[in-house]
ModelCIF file with pLDDT and N, C-alpha, C, O atoms, coordinates in Angstrom:
data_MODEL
#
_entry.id   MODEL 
#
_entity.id                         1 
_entity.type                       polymer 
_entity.pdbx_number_of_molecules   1 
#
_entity_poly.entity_id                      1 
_entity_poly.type                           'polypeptide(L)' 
_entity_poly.nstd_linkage                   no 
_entity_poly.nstd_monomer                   no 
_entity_poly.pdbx_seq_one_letter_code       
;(UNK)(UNK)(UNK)(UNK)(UNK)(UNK)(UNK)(UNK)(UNK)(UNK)(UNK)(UNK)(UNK)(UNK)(UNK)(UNK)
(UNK)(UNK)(UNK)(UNK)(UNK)(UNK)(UNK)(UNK)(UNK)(UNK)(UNK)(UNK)(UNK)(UNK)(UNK)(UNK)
(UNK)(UNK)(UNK)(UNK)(UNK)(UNK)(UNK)(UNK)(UNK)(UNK)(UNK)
;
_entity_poly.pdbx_seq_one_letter_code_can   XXXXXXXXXXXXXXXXXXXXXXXXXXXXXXXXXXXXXXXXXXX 
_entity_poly.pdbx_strand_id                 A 
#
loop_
_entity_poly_seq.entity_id 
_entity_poly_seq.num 
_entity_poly_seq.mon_id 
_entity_poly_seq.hetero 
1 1  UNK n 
1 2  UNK n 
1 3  UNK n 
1 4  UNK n 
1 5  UNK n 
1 6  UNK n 
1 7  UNK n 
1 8  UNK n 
1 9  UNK n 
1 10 UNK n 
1 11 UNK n 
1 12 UNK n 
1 13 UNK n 
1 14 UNK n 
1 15 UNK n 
1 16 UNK n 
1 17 UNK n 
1 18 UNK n 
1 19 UNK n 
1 20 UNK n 
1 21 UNK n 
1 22 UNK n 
1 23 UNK n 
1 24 UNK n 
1 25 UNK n 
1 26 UNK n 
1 27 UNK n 
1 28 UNK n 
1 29 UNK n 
1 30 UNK n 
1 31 UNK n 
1 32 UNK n 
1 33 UNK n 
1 34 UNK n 
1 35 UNK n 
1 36 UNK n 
1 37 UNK n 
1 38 UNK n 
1 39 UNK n 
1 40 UNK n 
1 41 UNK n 
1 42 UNK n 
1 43 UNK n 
#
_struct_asym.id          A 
_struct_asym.entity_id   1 
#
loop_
_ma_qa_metric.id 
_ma_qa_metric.mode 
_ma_qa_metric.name 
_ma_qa_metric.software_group_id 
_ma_qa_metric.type 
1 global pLDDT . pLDDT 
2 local  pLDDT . pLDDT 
#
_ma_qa_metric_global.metric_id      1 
_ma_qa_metric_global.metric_value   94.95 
_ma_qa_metric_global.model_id       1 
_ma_qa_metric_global.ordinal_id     1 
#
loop_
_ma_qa_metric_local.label_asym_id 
_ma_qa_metric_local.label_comp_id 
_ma_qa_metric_local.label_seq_id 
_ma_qa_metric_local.metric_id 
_ma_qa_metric_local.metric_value 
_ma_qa_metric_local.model_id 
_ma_qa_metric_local.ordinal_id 
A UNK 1  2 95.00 1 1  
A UNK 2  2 95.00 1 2  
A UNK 3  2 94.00 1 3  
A UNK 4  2 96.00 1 4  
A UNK 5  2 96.00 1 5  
A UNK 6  2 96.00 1 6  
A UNK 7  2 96.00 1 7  
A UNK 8  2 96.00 1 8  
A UNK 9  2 96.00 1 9  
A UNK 10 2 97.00 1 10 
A UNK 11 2 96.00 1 11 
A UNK 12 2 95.00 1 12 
A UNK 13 2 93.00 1 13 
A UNK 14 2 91.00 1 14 
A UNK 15 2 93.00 1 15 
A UNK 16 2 93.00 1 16 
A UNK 17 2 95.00 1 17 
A UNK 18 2 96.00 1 18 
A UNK 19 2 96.00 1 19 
A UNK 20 2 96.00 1 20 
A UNK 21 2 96.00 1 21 
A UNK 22 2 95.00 1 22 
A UNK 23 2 94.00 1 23 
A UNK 24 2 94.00 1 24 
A UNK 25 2 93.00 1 25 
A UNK 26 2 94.00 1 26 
A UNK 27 2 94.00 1 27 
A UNK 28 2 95.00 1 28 
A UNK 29 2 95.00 1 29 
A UNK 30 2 95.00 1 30 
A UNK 31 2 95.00 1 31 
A UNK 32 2 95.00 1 32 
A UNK 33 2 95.00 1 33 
A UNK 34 2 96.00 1 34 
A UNK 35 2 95.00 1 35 
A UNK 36 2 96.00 1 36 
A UNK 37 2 95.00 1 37 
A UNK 38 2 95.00 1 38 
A UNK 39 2 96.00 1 39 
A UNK 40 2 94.00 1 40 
A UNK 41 2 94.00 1 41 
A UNK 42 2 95.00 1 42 
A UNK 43 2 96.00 1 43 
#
loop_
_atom_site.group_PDB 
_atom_site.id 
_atom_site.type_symbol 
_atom_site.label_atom_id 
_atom_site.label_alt_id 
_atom_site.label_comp_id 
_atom_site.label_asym_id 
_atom_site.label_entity_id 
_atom_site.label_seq_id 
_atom_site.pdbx_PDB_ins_code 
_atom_site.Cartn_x 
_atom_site.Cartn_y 
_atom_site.Cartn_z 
_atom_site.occupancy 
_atom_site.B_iso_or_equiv 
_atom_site.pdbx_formal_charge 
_atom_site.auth_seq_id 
_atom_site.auth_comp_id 
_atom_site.auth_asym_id 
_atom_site.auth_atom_id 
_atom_site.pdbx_PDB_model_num 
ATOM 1   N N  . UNK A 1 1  ? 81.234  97.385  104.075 1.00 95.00 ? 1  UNK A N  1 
ATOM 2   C CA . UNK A 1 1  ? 81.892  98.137  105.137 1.00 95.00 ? 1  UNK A CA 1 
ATOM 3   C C  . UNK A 1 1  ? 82.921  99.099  104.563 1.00 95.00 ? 1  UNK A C  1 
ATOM 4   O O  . UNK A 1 1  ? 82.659  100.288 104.741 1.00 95.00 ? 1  UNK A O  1 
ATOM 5   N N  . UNK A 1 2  ? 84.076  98.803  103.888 1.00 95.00 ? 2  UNK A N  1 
ATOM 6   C CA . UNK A 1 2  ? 84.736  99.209  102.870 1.00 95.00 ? 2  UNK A CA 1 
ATOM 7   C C  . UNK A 1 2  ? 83.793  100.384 102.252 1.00 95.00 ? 2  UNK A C  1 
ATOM 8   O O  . UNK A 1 2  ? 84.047  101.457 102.799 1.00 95.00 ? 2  UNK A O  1 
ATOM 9   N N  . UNK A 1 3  ? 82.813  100.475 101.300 1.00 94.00 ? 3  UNK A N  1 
ATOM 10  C CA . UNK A 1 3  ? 82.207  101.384 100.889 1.00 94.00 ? 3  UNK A CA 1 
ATOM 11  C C  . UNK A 1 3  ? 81.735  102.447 101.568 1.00 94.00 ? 3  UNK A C  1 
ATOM 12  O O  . UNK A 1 3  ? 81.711  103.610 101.166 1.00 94.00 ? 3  UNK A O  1 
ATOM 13  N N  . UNK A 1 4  ? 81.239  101.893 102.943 1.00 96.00 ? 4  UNK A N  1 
ATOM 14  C CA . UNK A 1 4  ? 80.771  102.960 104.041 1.00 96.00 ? 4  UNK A CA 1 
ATOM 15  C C  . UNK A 1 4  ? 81.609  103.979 103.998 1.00 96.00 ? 4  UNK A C  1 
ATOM 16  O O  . UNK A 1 4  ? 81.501  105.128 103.569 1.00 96.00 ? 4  UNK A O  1 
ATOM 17  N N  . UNK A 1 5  ? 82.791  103.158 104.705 1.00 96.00 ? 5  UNK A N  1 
ATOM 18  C CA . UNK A 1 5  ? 84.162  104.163 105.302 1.00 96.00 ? 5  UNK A CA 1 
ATOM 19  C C  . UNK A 1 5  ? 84.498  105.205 104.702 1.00 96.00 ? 5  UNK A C  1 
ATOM 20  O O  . UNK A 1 5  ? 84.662  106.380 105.030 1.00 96.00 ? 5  UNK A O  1 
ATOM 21  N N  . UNK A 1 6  ? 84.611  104.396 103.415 1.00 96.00 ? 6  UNK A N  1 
ATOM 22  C CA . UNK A 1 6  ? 85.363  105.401 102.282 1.00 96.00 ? 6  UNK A CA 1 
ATOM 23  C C  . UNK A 1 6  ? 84.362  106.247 102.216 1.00 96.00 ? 6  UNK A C  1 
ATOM 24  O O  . UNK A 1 6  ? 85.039  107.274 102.261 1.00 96.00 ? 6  UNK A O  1 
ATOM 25  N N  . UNK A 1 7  ? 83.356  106.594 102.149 1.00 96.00 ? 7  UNK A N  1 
ATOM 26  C CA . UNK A 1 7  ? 82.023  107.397 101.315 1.00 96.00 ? 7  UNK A CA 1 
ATOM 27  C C  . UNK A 1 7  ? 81.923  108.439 103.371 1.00 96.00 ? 7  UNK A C  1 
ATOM 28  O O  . UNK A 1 7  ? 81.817  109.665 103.324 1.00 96.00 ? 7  UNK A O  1 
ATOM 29  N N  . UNK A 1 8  ? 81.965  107.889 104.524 1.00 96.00 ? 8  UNK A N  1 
ATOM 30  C CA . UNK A 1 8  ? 81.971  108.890 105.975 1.00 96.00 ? 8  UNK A CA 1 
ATOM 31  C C  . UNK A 1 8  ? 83.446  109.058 105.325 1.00 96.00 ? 8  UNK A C  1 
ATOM 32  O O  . UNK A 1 8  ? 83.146  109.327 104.162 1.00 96.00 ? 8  UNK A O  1 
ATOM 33  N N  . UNK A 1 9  ? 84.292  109.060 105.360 1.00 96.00 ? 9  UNK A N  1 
ATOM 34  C CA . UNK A 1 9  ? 86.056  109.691 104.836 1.00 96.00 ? 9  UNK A CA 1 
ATOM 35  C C  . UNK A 1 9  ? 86.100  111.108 104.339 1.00 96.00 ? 9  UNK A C  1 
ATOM 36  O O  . UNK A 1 9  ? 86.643  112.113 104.799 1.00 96.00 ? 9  UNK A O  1 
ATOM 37  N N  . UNK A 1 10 ? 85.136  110.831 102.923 1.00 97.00 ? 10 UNK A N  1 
ATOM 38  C CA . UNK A 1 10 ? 85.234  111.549 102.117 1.00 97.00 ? 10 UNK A CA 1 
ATOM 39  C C  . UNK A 1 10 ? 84.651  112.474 101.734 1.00 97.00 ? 10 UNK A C  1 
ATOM 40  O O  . UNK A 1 10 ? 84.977  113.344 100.926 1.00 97.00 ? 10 UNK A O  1 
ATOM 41  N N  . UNK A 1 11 ? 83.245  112.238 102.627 1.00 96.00 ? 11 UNK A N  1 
ATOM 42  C CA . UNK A 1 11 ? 82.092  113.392 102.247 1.00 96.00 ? 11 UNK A CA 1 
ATOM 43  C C  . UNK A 1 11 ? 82.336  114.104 102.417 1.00 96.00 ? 11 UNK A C  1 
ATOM 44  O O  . UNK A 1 11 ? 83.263  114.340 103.192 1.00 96.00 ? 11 UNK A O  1 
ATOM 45  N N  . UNK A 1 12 ? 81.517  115.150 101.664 1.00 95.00 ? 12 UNK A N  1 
ATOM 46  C CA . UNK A 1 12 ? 81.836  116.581 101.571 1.00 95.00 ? 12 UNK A CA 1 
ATOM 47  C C  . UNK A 1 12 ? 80.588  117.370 102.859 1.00 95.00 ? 12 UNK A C  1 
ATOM 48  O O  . UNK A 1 12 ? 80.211  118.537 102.971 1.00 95.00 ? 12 UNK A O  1 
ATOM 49  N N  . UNK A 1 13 ? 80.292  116.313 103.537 1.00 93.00 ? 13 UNK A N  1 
ATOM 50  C CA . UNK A 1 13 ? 79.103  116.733 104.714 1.00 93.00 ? 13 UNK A CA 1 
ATOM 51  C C  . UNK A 1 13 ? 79.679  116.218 105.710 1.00 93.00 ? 13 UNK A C  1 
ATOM 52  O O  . UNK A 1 13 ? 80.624  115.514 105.356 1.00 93.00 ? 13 UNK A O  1 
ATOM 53  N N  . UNK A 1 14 ? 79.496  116.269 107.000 1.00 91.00 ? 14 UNK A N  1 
ATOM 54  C CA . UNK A 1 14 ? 79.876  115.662 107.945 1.00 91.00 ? 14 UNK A CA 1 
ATOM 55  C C  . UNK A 1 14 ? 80.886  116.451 108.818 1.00 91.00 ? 14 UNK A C  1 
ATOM 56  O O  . UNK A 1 14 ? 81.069  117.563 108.322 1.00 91.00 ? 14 UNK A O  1 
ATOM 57  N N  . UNK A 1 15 ? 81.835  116.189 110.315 1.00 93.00 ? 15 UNK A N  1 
ATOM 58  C CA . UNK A 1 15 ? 82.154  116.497 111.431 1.00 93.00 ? 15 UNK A CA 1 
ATOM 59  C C  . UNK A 1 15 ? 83.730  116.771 110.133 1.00 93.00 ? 15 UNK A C  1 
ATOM 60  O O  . UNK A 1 15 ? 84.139  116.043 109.229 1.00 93.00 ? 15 UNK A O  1 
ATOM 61  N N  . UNK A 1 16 ? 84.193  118.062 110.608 1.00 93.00 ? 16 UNK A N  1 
ATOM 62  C CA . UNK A 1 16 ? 85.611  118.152 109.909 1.00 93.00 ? 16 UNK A CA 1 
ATOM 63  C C  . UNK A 1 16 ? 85.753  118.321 108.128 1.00 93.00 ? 16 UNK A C  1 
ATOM 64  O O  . UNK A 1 16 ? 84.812  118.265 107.336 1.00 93.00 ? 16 UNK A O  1 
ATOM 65  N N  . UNK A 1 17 ? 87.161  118.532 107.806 1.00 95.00 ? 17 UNK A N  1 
ATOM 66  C CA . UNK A 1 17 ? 87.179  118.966 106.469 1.00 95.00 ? 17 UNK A CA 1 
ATOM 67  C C  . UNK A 1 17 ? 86.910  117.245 105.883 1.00 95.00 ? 17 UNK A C  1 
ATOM 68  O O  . UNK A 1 17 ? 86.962  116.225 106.569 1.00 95.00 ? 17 UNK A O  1 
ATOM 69  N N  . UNK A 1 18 ? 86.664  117.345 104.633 1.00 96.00 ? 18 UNK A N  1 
ATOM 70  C CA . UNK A 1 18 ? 86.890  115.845 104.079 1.00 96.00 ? 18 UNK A CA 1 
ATOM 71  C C  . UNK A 1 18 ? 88.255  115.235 103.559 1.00 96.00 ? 18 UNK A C  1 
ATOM 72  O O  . UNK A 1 18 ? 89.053  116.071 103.135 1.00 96.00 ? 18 UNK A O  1 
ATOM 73  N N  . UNK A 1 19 ? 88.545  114.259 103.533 1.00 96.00 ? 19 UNK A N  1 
ATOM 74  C CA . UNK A 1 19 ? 89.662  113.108 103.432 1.00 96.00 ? 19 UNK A CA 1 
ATOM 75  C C  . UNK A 1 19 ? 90.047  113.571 102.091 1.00 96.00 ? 19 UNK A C  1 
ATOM 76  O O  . UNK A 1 19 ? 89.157  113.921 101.316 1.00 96.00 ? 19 UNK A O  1 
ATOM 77  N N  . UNK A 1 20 ? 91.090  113.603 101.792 1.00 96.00 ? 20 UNK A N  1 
ATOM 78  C CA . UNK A 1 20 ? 91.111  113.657 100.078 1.00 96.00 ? 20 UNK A CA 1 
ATOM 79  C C  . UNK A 1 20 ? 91.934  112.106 99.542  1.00 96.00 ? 20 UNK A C  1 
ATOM 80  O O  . UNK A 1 20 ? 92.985  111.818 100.116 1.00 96.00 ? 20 UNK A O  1 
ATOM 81  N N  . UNK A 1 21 ? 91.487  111.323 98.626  1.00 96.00 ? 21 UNK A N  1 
ATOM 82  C CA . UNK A 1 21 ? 92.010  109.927 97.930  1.00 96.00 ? 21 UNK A CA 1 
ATOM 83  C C  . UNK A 1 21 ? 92.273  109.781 97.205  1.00 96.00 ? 21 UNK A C  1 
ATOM 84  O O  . UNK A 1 21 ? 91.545  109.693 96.216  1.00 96.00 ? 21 UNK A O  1 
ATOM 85  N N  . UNK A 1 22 ? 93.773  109.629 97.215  1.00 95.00 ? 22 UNK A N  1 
ATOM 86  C CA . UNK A 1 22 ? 94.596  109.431 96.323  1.00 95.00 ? 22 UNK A CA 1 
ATOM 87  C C  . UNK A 1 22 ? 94.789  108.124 95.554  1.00 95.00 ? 22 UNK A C  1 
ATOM 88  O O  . UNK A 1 22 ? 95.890  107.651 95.836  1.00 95.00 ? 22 UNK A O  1 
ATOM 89  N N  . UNK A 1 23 ? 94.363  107.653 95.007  1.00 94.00 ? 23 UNK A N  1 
ATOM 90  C CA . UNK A 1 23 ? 94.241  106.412 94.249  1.00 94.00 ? 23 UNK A CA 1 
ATOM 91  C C  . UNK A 1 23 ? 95.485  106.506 93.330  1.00 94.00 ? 23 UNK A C  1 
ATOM 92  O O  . UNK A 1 23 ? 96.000  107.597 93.084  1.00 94.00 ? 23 UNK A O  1 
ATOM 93  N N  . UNK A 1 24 ? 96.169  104.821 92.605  1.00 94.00 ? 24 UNK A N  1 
ATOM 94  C CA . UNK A 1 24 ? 96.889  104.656 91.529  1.00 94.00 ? 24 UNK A CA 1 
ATOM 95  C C  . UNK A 1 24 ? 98.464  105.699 92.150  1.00 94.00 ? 24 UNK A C  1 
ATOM 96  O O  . UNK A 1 24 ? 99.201  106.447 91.508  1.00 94.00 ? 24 UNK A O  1 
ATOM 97  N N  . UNK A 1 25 ? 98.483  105.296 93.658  1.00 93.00 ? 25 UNK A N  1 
ATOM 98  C CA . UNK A 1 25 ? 99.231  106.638 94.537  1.00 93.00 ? 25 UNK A CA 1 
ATOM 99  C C  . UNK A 1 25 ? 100.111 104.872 95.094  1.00 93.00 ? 25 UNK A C  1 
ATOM 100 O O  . UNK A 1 25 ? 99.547  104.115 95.885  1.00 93.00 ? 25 UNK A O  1 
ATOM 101 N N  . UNK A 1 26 ? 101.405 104.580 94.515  1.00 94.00 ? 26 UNK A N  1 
ATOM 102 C CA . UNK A 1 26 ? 102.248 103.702 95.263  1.00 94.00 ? 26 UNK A CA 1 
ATOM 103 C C  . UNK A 1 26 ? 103.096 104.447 95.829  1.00 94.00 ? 26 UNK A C  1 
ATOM 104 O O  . UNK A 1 26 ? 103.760 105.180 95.096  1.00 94.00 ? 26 UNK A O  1 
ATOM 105 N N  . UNK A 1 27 ? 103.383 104.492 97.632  1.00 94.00 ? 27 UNK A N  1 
ATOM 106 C CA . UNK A 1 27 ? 104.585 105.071 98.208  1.00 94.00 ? 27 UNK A CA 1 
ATOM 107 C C  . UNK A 1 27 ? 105.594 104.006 98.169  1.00 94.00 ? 27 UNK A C  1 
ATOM 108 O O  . UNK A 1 27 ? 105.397 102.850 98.544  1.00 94.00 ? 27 UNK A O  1 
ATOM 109 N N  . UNK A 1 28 ? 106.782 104.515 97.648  1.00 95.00 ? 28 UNK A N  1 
ATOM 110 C CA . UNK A 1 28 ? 108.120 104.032 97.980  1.00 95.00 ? 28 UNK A CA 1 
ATOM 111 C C  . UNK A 1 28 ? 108.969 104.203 98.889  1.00 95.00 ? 28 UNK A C  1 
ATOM 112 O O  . UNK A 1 28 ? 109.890 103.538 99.363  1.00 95.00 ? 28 UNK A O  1 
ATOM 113 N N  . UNK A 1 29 ? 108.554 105.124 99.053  1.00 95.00 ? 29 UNK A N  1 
ATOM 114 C CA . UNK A 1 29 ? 109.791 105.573 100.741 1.00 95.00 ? 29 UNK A CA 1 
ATOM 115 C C  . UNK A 1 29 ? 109.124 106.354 101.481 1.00 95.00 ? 29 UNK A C  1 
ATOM 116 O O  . UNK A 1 29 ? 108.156 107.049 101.172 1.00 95.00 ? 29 UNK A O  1 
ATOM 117 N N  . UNK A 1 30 ? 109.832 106.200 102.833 1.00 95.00 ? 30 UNK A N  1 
ATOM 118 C CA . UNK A 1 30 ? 109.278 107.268 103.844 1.00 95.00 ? 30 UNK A CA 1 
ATOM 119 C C  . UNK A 1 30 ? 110.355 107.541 104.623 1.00 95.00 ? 30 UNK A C  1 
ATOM 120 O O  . UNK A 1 30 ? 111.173 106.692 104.976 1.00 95.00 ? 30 UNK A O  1 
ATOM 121 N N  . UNK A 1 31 ? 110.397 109.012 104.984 1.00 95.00 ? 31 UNK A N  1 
ATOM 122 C CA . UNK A 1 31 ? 111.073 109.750 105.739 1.00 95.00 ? 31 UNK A CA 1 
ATOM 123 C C  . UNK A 1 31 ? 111.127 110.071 107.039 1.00 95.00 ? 31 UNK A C  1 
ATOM 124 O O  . UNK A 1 31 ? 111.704 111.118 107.332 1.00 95.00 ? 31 UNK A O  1 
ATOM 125 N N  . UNK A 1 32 ? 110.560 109.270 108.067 1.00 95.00 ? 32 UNK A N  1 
ATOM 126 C CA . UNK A 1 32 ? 110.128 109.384 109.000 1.00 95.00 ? 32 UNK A CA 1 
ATOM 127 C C  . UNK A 1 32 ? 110.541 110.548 109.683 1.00 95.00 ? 32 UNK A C  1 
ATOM 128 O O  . UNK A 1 32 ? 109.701 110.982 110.471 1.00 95.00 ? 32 UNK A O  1 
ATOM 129 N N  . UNK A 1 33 ? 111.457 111.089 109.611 1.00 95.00 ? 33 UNK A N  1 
ATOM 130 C CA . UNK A 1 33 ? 112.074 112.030 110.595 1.00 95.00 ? 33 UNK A CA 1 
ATOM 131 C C  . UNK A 1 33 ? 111.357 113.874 109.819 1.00 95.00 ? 33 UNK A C  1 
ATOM 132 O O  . UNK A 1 33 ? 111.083 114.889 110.457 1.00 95.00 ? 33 UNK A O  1 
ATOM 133 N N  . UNK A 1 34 ? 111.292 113.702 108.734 1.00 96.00 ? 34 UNK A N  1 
ATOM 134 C CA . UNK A 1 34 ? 110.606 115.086 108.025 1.00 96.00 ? 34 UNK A CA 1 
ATOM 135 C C  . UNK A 1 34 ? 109.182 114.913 107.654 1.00 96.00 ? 34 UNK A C  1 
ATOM 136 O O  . UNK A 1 34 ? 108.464 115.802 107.196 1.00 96.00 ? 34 UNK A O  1 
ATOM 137 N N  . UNK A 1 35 ? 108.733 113.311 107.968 1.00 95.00 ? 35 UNK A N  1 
ATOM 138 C CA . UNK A 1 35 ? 106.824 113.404 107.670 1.00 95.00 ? 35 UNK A CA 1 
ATOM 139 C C  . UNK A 1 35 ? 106.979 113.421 106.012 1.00 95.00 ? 35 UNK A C  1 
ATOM 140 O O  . UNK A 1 35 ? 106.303 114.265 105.424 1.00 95.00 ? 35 UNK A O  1 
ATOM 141 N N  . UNK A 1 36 ? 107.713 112.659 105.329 1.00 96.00 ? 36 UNK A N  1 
ATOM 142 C CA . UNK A 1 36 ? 107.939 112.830 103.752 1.00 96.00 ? 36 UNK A CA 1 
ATOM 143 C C  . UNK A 1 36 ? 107.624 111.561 103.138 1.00 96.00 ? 36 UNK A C  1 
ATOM 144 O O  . UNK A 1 36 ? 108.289 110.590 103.498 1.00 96.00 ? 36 UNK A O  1 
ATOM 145 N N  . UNK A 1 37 ? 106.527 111.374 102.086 1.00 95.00 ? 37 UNK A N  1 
ATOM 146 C CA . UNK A 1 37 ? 106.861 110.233 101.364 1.00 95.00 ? 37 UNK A CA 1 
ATOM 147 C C  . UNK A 1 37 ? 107.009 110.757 100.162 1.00 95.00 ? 37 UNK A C  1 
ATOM 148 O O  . UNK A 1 37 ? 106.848 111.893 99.717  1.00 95.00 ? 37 UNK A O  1 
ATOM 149 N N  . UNK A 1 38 ? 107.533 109.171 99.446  1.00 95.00 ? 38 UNK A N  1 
ATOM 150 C CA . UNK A 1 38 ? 107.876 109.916 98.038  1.00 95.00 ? 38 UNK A CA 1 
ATOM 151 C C  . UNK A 1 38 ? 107.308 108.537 97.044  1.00 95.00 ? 38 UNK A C  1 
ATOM 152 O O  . UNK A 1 38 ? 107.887 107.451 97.033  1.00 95.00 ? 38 UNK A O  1 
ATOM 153 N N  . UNK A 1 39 ? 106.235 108.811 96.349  1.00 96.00 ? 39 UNK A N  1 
ATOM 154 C CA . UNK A 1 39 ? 105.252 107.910 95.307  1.00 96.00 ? 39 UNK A CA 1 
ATOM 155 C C  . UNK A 1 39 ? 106.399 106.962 93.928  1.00 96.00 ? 39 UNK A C  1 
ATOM 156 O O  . UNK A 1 39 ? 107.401 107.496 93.452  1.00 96.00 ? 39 UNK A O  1 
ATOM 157 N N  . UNK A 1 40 ? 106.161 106.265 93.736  1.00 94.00 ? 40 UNK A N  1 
ATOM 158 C CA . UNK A 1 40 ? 106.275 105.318 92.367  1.00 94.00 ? 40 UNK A CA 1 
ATOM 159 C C  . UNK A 1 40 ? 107.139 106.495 91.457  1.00 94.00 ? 40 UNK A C  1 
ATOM 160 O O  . UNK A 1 40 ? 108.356 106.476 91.275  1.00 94.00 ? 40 UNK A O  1 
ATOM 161 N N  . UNK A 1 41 ? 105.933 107.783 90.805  1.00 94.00 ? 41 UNK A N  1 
ATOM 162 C CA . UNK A 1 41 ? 106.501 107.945 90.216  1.00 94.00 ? 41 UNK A CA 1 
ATOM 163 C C  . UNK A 1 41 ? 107.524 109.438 90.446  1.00 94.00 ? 41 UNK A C  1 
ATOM 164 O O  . UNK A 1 41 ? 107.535 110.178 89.463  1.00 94.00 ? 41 UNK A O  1 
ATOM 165 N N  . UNK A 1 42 ? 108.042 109.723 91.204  1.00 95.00 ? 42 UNK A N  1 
ATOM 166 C CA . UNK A 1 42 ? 109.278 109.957 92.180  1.00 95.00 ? 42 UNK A CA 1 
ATOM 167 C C  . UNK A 1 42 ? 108.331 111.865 92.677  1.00 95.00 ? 42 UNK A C  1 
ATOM 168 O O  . UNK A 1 42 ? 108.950 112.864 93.041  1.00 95.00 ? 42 UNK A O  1 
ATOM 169 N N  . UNK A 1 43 ? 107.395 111.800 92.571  1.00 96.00 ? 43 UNK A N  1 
ATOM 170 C CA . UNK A 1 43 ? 106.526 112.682 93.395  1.00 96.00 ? 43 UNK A CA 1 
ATOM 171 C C  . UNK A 1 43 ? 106.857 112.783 94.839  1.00 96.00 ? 43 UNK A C  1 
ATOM 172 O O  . UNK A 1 43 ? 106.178 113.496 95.579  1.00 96.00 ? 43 UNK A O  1 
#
């Protein structure tokens, strides 16, 4: 199921632009009020 999702997400065919996946991607914070996160390594 997992494999499905990810693979309808991401295709480069299908309804809409495709998903882009960010892997090895830890968020540390979020900004709720500006829509901001900020990753592990301070990205």
């Amino acid at each position: 199921l997992h494999n499905e999702l990810k693979r309808v997400a991401t295709a480069a065919t299908g309804k809409g632009s495709p998903a882009v996946l960010k892997t090895s991607s830890c968020v540390t914070d979020v900004d709720t009020s500006t829509g901001t996160i900020t990753l592990e390594d301070g990205s």
